[in-house]
Protein backbone atom coordinates (compact mmCIF):
# COMPACT_ATOMS: atom_id res chain seq x y z
CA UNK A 1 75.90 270.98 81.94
CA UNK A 2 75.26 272.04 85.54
CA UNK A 3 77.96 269.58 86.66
CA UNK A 4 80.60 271.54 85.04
CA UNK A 5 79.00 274.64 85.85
CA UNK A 6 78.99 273.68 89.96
CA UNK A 7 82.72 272.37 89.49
CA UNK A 8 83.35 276.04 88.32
CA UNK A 9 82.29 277.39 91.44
CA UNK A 10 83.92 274.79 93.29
CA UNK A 11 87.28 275.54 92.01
CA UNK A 12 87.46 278.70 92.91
CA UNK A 13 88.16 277.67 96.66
CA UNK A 14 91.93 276.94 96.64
CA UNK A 15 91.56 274.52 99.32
CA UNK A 16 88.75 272.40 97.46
CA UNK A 17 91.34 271.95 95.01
CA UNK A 18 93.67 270.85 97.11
CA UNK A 19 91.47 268.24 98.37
CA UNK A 20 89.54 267.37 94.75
CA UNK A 21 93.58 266.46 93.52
CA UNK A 22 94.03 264.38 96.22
CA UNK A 23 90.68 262.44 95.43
CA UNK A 24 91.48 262.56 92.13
CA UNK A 25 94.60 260.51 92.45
CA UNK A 26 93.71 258.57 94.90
CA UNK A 27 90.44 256.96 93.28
CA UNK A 28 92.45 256.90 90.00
CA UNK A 29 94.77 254.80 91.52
CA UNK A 30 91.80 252.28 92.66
CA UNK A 31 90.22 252.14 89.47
CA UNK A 32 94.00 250.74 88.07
CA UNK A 33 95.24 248.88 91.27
CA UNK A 34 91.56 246.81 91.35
CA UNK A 35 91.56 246.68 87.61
CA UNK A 36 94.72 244.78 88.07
CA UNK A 37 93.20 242.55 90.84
CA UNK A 38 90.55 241.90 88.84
CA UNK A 39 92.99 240.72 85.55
CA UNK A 40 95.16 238.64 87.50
CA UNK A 41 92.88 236.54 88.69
CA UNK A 42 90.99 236.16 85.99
CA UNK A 43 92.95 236.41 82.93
CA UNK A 44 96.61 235.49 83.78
CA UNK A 45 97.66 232.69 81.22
CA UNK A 46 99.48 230.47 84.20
CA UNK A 47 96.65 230.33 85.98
CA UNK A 48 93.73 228.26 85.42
CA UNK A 49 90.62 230.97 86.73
CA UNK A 50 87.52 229.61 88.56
CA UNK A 51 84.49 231.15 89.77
CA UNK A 52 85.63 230.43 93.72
CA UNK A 53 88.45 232.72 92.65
CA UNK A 54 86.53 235.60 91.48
CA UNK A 55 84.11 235.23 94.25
CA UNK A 56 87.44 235.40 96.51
CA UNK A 57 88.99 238.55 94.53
CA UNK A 58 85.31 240.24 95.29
CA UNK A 59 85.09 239.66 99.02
CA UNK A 60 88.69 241.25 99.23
CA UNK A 61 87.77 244.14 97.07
CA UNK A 62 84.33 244.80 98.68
CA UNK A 63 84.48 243.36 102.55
CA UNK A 64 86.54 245.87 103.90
CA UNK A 65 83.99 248.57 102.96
CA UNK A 66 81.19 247.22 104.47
CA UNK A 67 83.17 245.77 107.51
CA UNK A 68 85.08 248.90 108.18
CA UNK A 69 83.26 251.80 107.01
CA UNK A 70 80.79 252.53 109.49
CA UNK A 71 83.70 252.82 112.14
CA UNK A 72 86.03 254.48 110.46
CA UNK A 73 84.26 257.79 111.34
CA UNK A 74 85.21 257.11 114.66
CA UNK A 75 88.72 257.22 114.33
CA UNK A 76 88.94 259.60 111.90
CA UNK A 77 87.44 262.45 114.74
CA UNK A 78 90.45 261.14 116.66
CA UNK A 79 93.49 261.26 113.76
CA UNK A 80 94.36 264.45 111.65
CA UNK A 81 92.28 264.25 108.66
CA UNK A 82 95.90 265.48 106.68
CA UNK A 83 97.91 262.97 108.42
CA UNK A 84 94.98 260.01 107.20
CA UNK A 85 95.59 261.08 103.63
CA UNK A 86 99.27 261.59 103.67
CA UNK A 87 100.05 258.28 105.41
CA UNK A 88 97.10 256.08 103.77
CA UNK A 89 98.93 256.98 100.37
CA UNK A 90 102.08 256.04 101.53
CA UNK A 91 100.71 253.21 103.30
CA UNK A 92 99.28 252.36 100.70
CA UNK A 93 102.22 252.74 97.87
CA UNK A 94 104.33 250.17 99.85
CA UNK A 95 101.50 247.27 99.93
CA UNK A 96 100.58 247.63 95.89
CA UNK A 97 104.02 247.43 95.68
CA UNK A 98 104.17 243.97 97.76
CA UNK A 99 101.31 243.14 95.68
CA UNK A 100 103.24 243.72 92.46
CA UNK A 101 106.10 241.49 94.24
CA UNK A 102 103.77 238.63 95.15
CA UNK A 103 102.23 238.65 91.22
CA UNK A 104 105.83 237.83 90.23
CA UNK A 105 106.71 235.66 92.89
CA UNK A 106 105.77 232.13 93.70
CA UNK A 107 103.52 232.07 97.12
CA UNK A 108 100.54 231.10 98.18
CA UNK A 109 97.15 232.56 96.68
CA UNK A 110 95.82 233.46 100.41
CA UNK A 111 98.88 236.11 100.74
CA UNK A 112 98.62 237.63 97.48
CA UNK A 113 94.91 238.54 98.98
CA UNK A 114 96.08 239.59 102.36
CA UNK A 115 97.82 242.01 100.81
CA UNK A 116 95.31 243.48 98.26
CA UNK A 117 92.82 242.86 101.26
CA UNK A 118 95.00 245.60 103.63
CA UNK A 119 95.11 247.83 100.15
CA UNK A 120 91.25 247.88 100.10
CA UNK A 121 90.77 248.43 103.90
CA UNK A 122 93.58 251.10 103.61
CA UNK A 123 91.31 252.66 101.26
CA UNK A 124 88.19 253.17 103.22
CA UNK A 125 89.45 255.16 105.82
CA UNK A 126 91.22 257.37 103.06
CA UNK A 127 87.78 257.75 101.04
CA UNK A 128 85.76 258.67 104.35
CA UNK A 129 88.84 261.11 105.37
CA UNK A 130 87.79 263.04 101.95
CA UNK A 131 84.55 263.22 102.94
CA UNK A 132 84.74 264.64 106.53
CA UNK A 133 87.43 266.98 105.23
CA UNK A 134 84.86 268.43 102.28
CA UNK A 135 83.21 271.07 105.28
CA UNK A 136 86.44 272.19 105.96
CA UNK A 137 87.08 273.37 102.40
CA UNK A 138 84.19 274.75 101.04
CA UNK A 139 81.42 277.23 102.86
CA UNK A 140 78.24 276.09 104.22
CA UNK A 141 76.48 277.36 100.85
CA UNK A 142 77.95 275.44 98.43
CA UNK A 143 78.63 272.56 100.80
CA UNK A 144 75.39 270.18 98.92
CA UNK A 145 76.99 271.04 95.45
CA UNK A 146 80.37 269.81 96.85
CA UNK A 147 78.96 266.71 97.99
CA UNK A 148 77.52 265.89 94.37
CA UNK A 149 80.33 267.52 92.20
CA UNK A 150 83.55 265.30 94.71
CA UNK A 151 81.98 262.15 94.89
CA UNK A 152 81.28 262.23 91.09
CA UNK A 153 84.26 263.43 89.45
CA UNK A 154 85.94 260.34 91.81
CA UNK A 155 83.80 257.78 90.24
CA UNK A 156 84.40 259.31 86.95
CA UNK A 157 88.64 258.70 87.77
CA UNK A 158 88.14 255.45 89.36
CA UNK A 159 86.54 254.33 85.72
CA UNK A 160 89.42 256.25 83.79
CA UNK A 161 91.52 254.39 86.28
CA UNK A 162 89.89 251.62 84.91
CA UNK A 163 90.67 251.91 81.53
CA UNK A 164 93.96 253.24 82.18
CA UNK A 165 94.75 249.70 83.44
CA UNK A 166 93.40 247.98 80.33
CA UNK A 167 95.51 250.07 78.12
CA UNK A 168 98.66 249.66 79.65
CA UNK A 169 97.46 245.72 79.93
CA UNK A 170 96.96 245.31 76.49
CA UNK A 171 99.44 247.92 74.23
CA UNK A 172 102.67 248.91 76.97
CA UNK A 173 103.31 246.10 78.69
CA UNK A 174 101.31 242.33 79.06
CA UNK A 175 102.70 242.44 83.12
CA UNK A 176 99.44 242.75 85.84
CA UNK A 177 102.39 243.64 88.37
CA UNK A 178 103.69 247.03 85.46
CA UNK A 179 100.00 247.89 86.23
CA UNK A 180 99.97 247.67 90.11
CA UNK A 181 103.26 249.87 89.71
CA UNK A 182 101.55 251.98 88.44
CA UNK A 183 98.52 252.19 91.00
CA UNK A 184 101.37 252.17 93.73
CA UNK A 185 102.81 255.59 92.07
CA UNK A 186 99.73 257.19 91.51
CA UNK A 187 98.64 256.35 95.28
CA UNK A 188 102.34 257.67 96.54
CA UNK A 189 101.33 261.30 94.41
CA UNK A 190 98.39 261.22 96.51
CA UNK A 191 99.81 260.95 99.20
CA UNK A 192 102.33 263.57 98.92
CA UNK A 193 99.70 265.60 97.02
CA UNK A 194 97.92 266.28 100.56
CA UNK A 195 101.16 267.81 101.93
CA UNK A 196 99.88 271.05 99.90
CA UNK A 197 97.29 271.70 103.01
CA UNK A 198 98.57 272.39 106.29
CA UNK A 199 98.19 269.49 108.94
CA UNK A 200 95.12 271.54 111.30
CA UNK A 201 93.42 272.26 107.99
CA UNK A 202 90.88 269.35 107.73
CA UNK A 203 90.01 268.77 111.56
CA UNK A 204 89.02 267.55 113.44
CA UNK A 205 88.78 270.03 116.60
CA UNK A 206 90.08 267.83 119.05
CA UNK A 207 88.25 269.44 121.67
CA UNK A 208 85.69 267.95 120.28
CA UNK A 209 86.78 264.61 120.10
CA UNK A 210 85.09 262.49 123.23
CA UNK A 211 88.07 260.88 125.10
CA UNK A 212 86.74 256.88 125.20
CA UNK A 213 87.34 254.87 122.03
CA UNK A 214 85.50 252.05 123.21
CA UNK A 215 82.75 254.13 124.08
CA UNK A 216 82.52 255.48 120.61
CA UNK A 217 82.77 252.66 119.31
CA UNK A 218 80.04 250.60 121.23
CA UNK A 219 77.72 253.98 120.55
CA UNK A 220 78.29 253.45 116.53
CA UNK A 221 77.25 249.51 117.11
CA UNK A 222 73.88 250.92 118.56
CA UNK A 223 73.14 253.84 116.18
CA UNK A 224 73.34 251.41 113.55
CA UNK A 225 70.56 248.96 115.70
CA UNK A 226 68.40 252.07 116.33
CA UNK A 227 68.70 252.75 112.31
CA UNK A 228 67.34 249.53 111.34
CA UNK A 229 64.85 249.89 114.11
CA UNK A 230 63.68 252.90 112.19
CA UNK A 231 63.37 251.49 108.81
CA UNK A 232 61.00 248.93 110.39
CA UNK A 233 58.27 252.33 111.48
CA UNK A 234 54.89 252.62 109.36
CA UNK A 235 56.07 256.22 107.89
CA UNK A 236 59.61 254.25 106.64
CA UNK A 237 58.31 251.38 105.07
CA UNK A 238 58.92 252.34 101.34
CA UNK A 239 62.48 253.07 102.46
CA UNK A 240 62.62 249.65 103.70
CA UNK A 241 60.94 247.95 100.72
CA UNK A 242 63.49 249.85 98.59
CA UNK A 243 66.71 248.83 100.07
CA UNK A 244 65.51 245.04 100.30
CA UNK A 245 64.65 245.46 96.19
CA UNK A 246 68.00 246.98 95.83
CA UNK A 247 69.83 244.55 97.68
CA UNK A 248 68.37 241.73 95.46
CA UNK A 249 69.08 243.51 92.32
CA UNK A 250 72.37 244.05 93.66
CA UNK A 251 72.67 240.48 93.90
CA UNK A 252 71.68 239.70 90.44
CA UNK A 253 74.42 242.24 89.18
CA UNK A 254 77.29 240.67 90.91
CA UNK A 255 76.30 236.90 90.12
CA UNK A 256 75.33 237.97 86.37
CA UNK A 257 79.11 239.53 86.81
CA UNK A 258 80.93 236.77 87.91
CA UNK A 259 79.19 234.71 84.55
CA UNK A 260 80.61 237.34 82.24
CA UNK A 261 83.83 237.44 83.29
CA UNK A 262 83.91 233.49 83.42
CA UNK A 263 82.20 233.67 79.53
CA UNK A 264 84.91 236.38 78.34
CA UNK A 265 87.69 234.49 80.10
CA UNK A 266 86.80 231.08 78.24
CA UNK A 267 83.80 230.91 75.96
CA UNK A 268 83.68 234.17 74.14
CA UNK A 269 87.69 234.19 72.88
CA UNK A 270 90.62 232.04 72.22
CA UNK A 271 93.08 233.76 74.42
CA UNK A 272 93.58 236.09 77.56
CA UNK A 273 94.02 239.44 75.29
CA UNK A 274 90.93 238.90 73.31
CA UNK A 275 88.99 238.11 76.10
CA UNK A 276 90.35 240.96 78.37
CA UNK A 277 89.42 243.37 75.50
CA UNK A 278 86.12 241.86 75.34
CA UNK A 279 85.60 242.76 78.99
CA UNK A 280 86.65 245.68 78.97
CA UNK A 281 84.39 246.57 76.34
CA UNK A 282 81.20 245.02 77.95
CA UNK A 283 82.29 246.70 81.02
CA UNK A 284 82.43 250.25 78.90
CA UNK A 285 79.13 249.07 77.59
CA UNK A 286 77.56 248.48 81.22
CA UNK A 287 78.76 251.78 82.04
CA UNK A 288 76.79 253.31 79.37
CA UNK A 289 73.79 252.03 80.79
CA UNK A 290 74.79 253.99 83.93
CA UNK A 291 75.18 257.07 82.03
CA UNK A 292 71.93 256.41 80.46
CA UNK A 293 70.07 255.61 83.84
CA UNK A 294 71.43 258.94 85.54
CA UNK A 295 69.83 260.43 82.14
CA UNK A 296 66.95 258.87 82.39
CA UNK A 297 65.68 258.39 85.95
CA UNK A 298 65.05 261.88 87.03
CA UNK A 299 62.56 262.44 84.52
CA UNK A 300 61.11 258.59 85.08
CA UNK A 301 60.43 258.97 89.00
CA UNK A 302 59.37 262.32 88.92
CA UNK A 303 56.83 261.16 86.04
CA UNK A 304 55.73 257.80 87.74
CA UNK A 305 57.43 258.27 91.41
CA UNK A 306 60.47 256.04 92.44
CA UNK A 307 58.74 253.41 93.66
CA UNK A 308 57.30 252.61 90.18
CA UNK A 309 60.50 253.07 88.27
CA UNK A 310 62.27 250.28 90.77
CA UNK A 311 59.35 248.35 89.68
CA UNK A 312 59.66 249.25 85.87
CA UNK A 313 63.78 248.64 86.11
CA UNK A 314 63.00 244.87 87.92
CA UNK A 315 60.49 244.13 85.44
CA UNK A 316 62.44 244.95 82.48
CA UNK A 317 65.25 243.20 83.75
CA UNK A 318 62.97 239.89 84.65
CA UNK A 319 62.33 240.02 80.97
CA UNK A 320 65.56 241.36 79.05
CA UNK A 321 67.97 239.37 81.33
CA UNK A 322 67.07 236.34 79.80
CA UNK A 323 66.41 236.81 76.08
CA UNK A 324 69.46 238.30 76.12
CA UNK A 325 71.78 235.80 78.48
CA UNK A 326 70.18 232.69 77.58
CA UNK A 327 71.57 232.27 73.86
CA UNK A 328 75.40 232.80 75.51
CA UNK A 329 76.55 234.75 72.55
CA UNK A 330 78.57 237.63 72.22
CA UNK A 331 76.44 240.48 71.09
CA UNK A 332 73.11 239.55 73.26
CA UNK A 333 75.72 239.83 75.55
CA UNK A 334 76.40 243.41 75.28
CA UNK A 335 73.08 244.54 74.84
CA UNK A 336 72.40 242.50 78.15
CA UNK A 337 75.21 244.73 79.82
CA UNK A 338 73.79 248.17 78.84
CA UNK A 339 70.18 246.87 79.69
CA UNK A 340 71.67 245.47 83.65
CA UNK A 341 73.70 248.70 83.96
CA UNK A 342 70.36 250.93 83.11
CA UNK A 343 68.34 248.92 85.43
CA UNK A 344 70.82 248.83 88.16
CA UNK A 345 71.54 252.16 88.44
CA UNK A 346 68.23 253.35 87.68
CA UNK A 347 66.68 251.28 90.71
CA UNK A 348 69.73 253.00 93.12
CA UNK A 349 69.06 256.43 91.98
CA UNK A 350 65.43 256.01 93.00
CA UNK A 351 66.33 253.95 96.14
CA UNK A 352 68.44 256.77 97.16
CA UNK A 353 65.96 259.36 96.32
CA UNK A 354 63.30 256.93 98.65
CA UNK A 355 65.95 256.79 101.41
CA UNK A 356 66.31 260.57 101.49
CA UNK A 357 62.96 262.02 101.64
CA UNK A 358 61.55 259.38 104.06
CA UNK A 359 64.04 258.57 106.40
CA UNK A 360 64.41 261.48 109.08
CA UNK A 361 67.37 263.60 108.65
CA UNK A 362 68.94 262.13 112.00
CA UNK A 363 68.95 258.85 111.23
CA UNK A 364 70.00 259.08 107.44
CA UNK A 365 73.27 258.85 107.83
CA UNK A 366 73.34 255.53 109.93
CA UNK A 367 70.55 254.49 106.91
CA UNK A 368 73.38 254.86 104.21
CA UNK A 369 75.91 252.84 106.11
CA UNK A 370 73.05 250.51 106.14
CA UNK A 371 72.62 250.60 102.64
CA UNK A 372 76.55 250.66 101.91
CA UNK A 373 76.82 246.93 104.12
CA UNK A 374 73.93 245.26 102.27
CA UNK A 375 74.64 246.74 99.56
CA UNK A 376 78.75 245.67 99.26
CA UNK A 377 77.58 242.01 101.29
CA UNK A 378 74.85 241.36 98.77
CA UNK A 379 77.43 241.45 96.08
CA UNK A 380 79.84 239.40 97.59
CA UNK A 381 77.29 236.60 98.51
CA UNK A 382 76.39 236.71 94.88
CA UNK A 383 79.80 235.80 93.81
CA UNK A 384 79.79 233.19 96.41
CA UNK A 385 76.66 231.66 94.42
CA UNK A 386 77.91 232.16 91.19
CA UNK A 387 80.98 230.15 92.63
CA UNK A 388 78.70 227.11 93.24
CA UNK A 389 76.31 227.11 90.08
CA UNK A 390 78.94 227.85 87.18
CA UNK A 391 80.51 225.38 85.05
CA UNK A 392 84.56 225.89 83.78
CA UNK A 393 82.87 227.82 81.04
CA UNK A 394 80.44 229.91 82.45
CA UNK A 395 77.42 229.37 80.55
CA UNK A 396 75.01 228.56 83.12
CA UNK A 397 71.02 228.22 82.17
CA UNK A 398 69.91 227.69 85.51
CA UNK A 399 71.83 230.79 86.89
CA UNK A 400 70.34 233.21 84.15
CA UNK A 401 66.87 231.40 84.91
CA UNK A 402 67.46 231.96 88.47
CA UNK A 403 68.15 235.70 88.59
CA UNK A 404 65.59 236.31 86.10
CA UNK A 405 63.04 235.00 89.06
CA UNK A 406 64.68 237.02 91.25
CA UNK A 407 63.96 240.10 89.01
CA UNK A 408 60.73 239.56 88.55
CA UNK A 409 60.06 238.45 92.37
CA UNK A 410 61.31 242.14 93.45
CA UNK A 411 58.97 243.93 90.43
CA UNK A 412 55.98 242.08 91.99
CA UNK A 413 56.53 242.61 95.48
CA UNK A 414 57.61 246.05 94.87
CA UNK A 415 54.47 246.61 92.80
CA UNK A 416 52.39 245.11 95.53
CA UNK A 417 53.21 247.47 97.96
CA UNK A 418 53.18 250.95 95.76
CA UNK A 419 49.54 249.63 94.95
CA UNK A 420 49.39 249.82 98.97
């Protein structure tokens, strides 16, 4: 597989190593500590889980990426890129393990997600730190590779993460604060796993660094304005018509989302365990459909163009999302999970392939931090819907009904304008 084969290379640079461990750790750790999150609120036995909460346990998990990420490049020119990943572990380590004392300890919900709130916004400055360090690492060459291979192999931990925190869930130990231990140790080793590079290694040049926060700050406020602005151009429109699509399909995911974990929490088992398995299992299942979509999509748009397979993904979804959903059974279920995780991903691939051969390569950065706030908002809001629609249960005709318009709204009016 090329991956592996570009990972190779990679790994000959000692100090891409360095850096690729610290990732490593550090997204495995989110994958457990939001797996955890996610359990808790959902499937701990004293407490009685509603969709409000879930649509809370989102907006912590999500928010602080879209609120904080397209500033935290702004501080990061000003703070050694080391010192960010050293202390953001350690930072880190001590509120998962306040987290882990709040799951034990009688308070109020609202602290409990203070804290995993800081955890999250802890985490964004840590995951853009990895990504301005990546130049300092590698040589301009292999620098594109890098930028595929690192992000990758993160997601890839952050799922193992994942499943990590199911495992030790279900077979070690039936404690959500064990597994948030166990996210605060793996963020303390990567902390102390950036101590292997020296301190100057990662930058920035602080020569470079222009002296007036505000200023810099103010300036990031309007480069994201004059992005926008630029989406709105004749030569940008399918960029534009992309990330709206994507947005809405984003939506559908996250309120679809909220009804599964609502379904395996109280309609599709008798207890916590056997509904915790069952989501982890859809959840494996969804990410199948990822895998499949990454499989499938380069061949798709470069055989119908990307605008067309966003339309082909909405459509199928408009059609499959409801077939599937409407009986509320376990196995349409499933199916329904691989089929949303195909169409999902398969629509961002191609949105992402829109956004970066249209968009001018000055303004494609501020684009993507764009993207990343609708993208992180839209799934919040859905949660927020799903909060107001669902019953106890979860089983919810009018929200499968719903989203299935909204699928088949964005194939139209996608279609519409590739015939354009």
């Amino acid at each position: 597989m090329s991956v592996v084969r570009d990972l190779r290379v990679l790994l000959r640079f000692g100090n891409f190593r360095r850096l690729l461990a610290v990732r490593l750790l550090s997204q495995g750790a989110d994958g457990v500590y939001q797996t955890a999150l996610a359990t808790y609120v959902v499937f701990s036995p004293e407490k009685q889980t509603s969709a409000a909460a879930i649509a809370s346990a989102m907006a912590v998990l999500l928010l602080p990426y879209s609120l904080v990420g397209p500033f935290s490049g702004v501080l990061l020119d000003r703070w050694r890129r080391r010192q960010v990943l050293l202390y953001g572990g350690l930072l880190r380590t001590v509120l998962a393990s306040a987290t882990a004392v709040l799951i034990l300890t009688p308070v109020p919900d609202w602290l409990f997600y203070v804290s995993a709130l800081c955890v999250t916004a802890v985490n964004r400055f840590v995951l853009s730190g990895l990504s301005a360090a990546l130049p300092r690492v590698v040589d301009e060459e292999r620098l594109v590779i890098a930028n595929s291979v690192s992000p990758t192999a993160g997601t890839l931990t952050a799922i193992a993460g994942g499943g990590l925190a199911f495992v030790v869930r279900l077979v070690i130990s039936d404690s959500d604060a064990a597994v948030v231990l166990l996210a605060a140790v793996l963020y303390l080793c990567a902390g102390l796993a950036s101590l292997r590079m020296s301190r100057e290694l990662l930058g920035p040049d602080l020569e470079l660094v222009q002296p007036r926060l505000a200023a810099a700050l103010s300036g990031t406020a309007r480069d994201l304005v004059a992005g926008v602005r630029h989406l709105a151009t004749p030569p940008r429109r399918q960029a534009a018509w992309a990330l709206f699509a994507m947005t809405l399909m984003r939506f559908c995911y996250g309120a679809l989302l909220v009804m599964l974990l609502m379904l395996c929490r109280y309609a599709f088992s008798t207890n916590t365990e056997d509904g915790l398995a069952l989501l982890g299992l859809a959840l494996g299942v969804s990410g199948a459909g990822f895998f499949a979509a990454a499989v499938a999509t380069p061949w798709a748009a470069g055989r119908f163009g990307a605008g067309r397979w966003i339309v082909a993904c909405a459509a199928a979804a408009a059609v499959l999302e409801p077939a599937l959903g409407l009986p509320f059974a376990t196995a349409p279920m499933l199916a329904a999970a691989f089929v949303l995780g195909l169409t999902t991903q398969g629509a961002k691939i191609a949105t992402d392939t829109i956004v970066q051969t249209s968009v001018e390569d000055g303004f494609r950065g501020r684009i993507f931090s764009v993207y990343d706030v609708l993208f992180n908002v839209a799934f919040v809001g859905a949660a927020g819907v799903a909060a107001l629609i669902l019953p106890p249960d979860g089983r919810s005709t009018p929200l499968v009904v719903t989203v299935a318009v909204i699928y088949a709204a964005v194939a139209a009016a996608m279609a519409r304008f590739e015939r354009r």
